[in-house]
Protein backbone atom coordinates (compact mmCIF):
# COMPACT_ATOMS: atom_id res chain seq x y z
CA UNK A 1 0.00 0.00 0.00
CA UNK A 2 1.28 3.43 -0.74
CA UNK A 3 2.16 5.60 2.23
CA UNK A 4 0.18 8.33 0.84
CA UNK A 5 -2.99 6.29 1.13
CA UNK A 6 -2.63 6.06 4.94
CA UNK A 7 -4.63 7.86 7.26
CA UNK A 8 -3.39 9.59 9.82
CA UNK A 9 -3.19 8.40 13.83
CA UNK A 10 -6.36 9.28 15.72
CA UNK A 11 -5.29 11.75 18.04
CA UNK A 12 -8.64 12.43 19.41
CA UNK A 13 -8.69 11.98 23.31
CA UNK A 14 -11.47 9.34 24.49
CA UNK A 15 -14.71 10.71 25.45
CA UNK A 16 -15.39 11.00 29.29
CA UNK A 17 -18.56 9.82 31.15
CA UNK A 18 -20.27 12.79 32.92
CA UNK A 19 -20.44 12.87 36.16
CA UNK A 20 -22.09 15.68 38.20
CA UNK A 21 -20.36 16.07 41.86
CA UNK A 22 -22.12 17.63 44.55
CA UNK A 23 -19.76 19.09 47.18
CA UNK A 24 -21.33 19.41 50.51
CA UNK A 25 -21.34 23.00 52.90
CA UNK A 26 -20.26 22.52 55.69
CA UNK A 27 -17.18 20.00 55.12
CA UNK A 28 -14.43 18.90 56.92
CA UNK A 29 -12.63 21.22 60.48
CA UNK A 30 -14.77 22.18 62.92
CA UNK A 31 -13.32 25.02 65.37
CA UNK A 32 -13.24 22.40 67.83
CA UNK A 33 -10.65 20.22 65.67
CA UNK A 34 -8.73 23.46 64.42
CA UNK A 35 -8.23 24.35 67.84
CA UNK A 36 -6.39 21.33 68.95
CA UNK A 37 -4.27 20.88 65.54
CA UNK A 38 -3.18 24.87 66.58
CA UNK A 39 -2.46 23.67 69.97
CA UNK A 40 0.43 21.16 69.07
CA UNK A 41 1.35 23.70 66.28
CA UNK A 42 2.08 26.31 68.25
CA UNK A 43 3.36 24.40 71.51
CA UNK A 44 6.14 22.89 69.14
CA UNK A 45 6.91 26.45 68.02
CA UNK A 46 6.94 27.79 71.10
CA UNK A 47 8.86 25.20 73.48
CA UNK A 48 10.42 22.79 70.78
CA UNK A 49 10.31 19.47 69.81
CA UNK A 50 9.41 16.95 70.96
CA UNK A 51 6.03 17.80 72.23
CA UNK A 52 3.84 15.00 73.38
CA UNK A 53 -0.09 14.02 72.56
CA UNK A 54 -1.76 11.63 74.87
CA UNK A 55 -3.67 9.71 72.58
CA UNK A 56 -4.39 10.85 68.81
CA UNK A 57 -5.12 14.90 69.12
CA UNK A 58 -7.97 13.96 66.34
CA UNK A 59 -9.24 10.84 64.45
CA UNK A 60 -7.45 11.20 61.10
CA UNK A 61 -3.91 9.40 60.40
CA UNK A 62 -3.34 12.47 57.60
CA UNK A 63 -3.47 14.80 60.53
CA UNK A 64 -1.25 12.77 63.33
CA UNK A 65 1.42 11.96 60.40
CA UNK A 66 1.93 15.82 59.75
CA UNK A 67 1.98 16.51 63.04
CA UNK A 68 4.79 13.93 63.97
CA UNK A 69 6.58 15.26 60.98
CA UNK A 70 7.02 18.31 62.95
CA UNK A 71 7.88 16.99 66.25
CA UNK A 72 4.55 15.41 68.36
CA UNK A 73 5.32 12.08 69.74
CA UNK A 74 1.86 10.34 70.12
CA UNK A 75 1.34 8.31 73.16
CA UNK A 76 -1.02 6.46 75.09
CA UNK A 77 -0.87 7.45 78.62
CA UNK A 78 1.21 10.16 80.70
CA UNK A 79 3.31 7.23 81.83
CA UNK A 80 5.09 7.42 78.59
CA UNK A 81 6.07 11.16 78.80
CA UNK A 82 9.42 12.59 80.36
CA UNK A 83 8.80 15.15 83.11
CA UNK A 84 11.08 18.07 81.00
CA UNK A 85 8.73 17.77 77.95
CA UNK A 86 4.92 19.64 77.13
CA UNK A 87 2.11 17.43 77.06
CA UNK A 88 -0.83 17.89 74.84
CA UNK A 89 -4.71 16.39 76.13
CA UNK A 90 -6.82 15.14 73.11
CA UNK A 91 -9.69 17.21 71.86
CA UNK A 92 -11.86 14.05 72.84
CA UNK A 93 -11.54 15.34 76.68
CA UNK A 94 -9.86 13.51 79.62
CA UNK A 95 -10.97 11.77 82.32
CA UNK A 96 -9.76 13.79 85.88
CA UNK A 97 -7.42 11.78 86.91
CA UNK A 98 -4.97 12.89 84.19
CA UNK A 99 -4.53 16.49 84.96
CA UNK A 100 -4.49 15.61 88.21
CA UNK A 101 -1.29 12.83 87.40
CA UNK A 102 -0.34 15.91 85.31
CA UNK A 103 -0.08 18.27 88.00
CA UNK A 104 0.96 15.76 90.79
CA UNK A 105 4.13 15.43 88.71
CA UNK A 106 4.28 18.92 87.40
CA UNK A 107 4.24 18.12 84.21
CA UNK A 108 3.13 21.38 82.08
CA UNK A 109 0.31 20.46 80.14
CA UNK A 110 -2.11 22.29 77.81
CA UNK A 111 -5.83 20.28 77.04
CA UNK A 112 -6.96 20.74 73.50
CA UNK A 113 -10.15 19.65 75.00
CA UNK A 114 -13.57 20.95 72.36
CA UNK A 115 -14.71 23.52 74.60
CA UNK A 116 -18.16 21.59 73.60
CA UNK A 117 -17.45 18.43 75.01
CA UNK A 118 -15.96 19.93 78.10
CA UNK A 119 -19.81 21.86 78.30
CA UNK A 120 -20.80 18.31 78.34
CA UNK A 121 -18.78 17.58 81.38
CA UNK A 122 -19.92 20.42 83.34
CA UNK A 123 -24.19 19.62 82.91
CA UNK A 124 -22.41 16.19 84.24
CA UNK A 125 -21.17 17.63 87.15
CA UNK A 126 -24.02 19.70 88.01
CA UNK A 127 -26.44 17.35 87.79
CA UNK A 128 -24.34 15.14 90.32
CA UNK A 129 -23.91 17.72 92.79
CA UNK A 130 -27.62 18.37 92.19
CA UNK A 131 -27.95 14.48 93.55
CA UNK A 132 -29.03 13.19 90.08
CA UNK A 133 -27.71 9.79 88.66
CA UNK A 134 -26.79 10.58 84.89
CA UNK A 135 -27.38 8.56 81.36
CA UNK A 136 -25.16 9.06 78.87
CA UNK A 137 -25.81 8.18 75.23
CA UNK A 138 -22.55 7.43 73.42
CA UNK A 139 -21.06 4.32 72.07
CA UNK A 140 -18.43 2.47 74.52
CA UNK A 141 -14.84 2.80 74.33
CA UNK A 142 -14.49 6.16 72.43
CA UNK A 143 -12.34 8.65 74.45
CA UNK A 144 -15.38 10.94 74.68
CA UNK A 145 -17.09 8.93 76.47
CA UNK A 146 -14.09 7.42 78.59
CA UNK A 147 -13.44 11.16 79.34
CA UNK A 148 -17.02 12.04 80.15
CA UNK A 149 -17.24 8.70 82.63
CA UNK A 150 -13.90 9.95 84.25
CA UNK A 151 -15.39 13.38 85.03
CA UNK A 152 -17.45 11.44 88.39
CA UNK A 153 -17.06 8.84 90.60
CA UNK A 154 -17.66 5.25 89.49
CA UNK A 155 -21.58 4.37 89.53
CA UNK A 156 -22.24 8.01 88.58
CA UNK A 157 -23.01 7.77 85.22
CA UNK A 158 -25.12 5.15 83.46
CA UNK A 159 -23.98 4.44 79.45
CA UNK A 160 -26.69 3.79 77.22
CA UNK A 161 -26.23 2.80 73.19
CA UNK A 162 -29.16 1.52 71.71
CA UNK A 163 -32.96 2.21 72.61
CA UNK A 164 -32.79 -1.32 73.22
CA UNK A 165 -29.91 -0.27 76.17
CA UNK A 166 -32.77 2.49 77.14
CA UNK A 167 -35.44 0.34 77.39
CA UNK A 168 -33.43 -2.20 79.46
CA UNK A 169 -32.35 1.08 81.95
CA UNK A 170 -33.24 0.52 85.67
CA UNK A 171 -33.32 3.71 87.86
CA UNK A 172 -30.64 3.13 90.17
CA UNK A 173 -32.50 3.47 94.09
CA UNK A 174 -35.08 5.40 93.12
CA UNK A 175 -32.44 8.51 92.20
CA UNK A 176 -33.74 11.09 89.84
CA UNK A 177 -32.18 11.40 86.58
CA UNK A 178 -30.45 13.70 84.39
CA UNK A 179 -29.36 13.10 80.70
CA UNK A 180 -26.16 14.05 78.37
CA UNK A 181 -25.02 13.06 74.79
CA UNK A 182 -21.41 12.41 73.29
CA UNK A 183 -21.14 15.39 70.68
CA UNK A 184 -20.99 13.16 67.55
CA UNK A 185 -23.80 10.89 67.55
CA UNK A 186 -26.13 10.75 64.83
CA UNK A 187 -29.23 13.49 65.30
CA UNK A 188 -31.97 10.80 64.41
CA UNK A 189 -30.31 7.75 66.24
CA UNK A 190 -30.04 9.93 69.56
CA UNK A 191 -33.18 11.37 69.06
CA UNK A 192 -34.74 7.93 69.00
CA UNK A 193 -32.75 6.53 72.38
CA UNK A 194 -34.29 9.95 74.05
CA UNK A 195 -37.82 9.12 73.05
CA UNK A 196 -37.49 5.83 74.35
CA UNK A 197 -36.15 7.14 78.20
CA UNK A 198 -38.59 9.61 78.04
CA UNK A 199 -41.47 7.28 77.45
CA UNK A 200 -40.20 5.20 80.57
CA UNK A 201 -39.18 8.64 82.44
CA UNK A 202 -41.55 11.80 82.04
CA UNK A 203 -39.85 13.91 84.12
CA UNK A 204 -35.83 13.91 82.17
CA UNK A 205 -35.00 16.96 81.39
CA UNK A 206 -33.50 18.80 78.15
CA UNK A 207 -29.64 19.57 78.64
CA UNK A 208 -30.16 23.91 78.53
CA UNK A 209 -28.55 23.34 74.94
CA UNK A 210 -28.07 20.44 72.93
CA UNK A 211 -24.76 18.43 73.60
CA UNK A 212 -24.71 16.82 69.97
CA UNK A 213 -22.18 19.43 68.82
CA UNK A 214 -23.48 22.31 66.17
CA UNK A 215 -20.63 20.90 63.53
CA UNK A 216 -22.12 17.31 63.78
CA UNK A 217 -25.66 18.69 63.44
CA UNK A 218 -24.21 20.65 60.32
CA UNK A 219 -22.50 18.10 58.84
CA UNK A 220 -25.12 15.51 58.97
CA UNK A 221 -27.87 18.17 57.47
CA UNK A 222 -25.86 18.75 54.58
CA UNK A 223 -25.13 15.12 53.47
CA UNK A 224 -28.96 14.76 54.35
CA UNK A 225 -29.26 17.23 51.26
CA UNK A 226 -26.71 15.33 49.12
CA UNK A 227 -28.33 11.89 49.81
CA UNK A 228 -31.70 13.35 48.26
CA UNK A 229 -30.48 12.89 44.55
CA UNK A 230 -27.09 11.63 44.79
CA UNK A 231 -26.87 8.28 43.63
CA UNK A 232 -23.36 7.58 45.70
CA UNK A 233 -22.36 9.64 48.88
CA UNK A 234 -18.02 9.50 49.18
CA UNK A 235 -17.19 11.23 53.14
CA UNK A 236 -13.81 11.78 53.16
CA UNK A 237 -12.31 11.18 57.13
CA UNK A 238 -10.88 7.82 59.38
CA UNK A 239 -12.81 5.20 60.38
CA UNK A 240 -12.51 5.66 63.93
CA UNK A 241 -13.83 9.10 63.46
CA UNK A 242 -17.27 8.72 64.87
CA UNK A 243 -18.47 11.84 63.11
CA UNK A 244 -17.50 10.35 59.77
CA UNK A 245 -18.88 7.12 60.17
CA UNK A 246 -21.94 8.60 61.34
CA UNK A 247 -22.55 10.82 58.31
CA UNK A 248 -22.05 7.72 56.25
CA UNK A 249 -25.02 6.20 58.17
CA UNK A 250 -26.88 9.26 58.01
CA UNK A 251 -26.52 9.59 54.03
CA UNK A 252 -27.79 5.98 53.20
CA UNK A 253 -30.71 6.38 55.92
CA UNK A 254 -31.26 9.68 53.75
CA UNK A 255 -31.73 8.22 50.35
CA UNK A 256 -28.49 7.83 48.97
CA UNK A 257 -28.40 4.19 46.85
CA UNK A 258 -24.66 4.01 48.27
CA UNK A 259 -22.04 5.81 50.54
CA UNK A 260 -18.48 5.04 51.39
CA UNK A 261 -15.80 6.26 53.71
CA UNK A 262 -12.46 6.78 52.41
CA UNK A 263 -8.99 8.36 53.85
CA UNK A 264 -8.29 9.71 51.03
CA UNK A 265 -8.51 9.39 46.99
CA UNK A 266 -5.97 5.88 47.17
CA UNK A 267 -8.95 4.53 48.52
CA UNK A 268 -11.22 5.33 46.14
CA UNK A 269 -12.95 1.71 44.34
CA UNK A 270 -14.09 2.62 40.93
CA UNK A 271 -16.32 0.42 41.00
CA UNK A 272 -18.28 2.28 43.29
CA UNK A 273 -18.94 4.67 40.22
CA UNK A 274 -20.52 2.37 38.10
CA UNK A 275 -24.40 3.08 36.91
CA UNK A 276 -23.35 6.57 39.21
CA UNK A 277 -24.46 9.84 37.46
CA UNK A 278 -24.15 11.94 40.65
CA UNK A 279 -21.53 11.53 43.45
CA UNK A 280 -21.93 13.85 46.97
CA UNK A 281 -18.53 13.96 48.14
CA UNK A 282 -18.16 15.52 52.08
CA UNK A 283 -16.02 15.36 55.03
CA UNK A 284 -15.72 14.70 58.77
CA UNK A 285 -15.47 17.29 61.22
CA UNK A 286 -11.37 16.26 61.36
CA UNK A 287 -10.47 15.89 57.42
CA UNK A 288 -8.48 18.40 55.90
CA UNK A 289 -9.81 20.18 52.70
CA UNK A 290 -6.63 18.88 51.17
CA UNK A 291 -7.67 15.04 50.95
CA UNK A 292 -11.09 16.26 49.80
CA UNK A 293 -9.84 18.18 46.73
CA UNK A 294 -7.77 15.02 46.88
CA UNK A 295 -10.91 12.80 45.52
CA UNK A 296 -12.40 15.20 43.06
CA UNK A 297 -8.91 15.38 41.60
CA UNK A 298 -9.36 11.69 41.18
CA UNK A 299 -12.79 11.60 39.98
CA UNK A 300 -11.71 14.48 37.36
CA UNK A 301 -9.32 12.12 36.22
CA UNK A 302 -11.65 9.40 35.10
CA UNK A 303 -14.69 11.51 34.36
CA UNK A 304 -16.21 15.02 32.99
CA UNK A 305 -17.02 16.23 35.75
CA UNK A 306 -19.68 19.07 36.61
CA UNK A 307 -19.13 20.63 40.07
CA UNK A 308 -22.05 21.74 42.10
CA UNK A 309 -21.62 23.57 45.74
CA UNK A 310 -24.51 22.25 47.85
CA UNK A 311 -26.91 25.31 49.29
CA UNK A 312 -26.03 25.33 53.21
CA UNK A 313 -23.98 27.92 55.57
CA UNK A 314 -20.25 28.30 56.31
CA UNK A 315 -19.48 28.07 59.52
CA UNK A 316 -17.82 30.86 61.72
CA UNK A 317 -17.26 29.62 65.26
CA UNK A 318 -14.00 29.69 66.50
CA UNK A 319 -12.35 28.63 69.91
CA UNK A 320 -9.57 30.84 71.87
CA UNK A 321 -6.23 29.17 72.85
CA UNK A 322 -5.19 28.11 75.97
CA UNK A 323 -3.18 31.36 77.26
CA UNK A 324 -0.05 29.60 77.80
CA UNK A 325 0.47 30.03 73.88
CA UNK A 326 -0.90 33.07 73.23
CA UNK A 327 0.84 34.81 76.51
């Protein structure tokens, strides 16, 4: 055949699938969880590494990596930190006895505790010294509600999960009762478990504000709108980020045909997209923007995509620093 009869290469790119992503508002830090990044931030700036955590400052690996990059050694207990060297509380909350280990070995210390979650531990305390017995609803194990126990004496404070768990409550000796929330529970789920105590107990009272936490409440509106027309929901944050998971739970209780929880884009399965014509993508109250720009990256990658902001607020609050860094 004659060269001249040849056609030329195709260099047409391949056509893209649309794909219209819905980015949800609010996403991603709360003031609570900028706080306590700022915390180890500026304690490493001001007194040098290392500077030590007790326990992860917030549930995301992206965020604890960076952070050790810079000098934060992560630890378990105080046990495990020299007596020369800052320590940095969680923004989960302690239980008492570790300032008070803190102190008794004058260790200088500065508590990233959410101011909102220590709220919660003052309605606890002032409904004990008001002789109530308290039920909290929260799920076992997570260091809000291991810090929340640790605020009373043992016996104090009743934990309740499920409605099943309220229905099965017994009033301990006749005491009257008093009732308080971890701050990232899922709105519906609580409001359910509340229902159910106050069926069994008339007279529990409303905390003066709610203790679910106003970025949770947010967070899990706006993927409420994204579920209603989004046929896949991707939240960006850790899985042992209760406010993450939750907002997975809340978008396929919402409408969504699927949601997932990812770290970050490498965890993306495309798969997931398949039959999809409209992906919400949103965050957890301790992802960083970063890893969510992360994903639509990815998705722009396989995909012509159409990005759509979601109607809803930006948020304002923001927390003061402990005065030890800001002195």
């Amino acid at each position: 055949m004659d060269a001249t009869t040849l056609s030329p290469a195709s260099t047409t790119a391949p056509t893209l699938r649309p794909l219209t992503v819905r980015m949800a508002t609010p996403r991603g830090f709360c003031a609570g969880v900028d706080r306590a990044i700022q915390i180890v931030e500026r304690a490493i700036e001001k007194f040098g590494a290392p500077v030590y955590v007790r326990h992860e400052i917030v549930h995301n690996k992206h965020v604890v990596d960076r952070l050790k990059g810079l000098g934060a050694v992560f630890v378990k207990e105080l046990d495990q930190c020299p007596d020369d060297r800052p320590v940095v509380f969680s923004a989960h909350g302690v239980p008492k006895s570790v300032p008070a280990t803190a102190r008794s070995r004058e260790l200088l210390f500065l508590d990233a505790t959410c101011p909102l979650v220590s709220k919660v531990h003052v309605e606890a305390e002032r409904h004990h010294a008001n002789g109530k017995h308290i039920i909290l609803i929260g799920h076992a194990g997570h260091p809000e509600v291991v810090g929340t126990l640790g605020q009373l004496p043992e016996g104090a404070i009743s934990l309740v999960e499920t409605v099943e768990d309220a229905e099965a409550f017994q009033r301990p000796g006749g005491q009257r009762l008093a009732y308080a929330t971890q701050t990232t529970l899922s709105l519906d789920d609580t409001a359910e478990i509340v229902a159910a105590l106050k069926r069994r107990f008339p007279e529990l009272p409303d905390p003066h504000k709610e203790d679910i936490c106003y970025a949770t409440t947010n967070r899990q509106e706006a993927v409420k709108r994204l579920a209603d027309g989004s046929d896949l929901v991707l939240v960006v944050g850790s899985k042992n980020s209760s406010n993450s998971v939750r907002l997975v739970e809340v978008a396929l209780k919402a409408g969504a045909r699927d949601a997932r929880l990812l770290d970050d884009a490498s965890q993306l399965d495309w798969g997931w997209l398949d039959g999809v014509s409209t992906v919400g993508v949103t965050a957890g109250a301790s992802a960083p923007e970063p890893l969510v720009q992360g994903v639509v990256d990815a998705l722009r990658s396989r995909f012509d995509v159409t990005l759509a902001d979601d109607p809803g607020e930006p948020e304002t609050v923001t927390f003061k620093l402990p005065r030890a860094l800001t002195a």
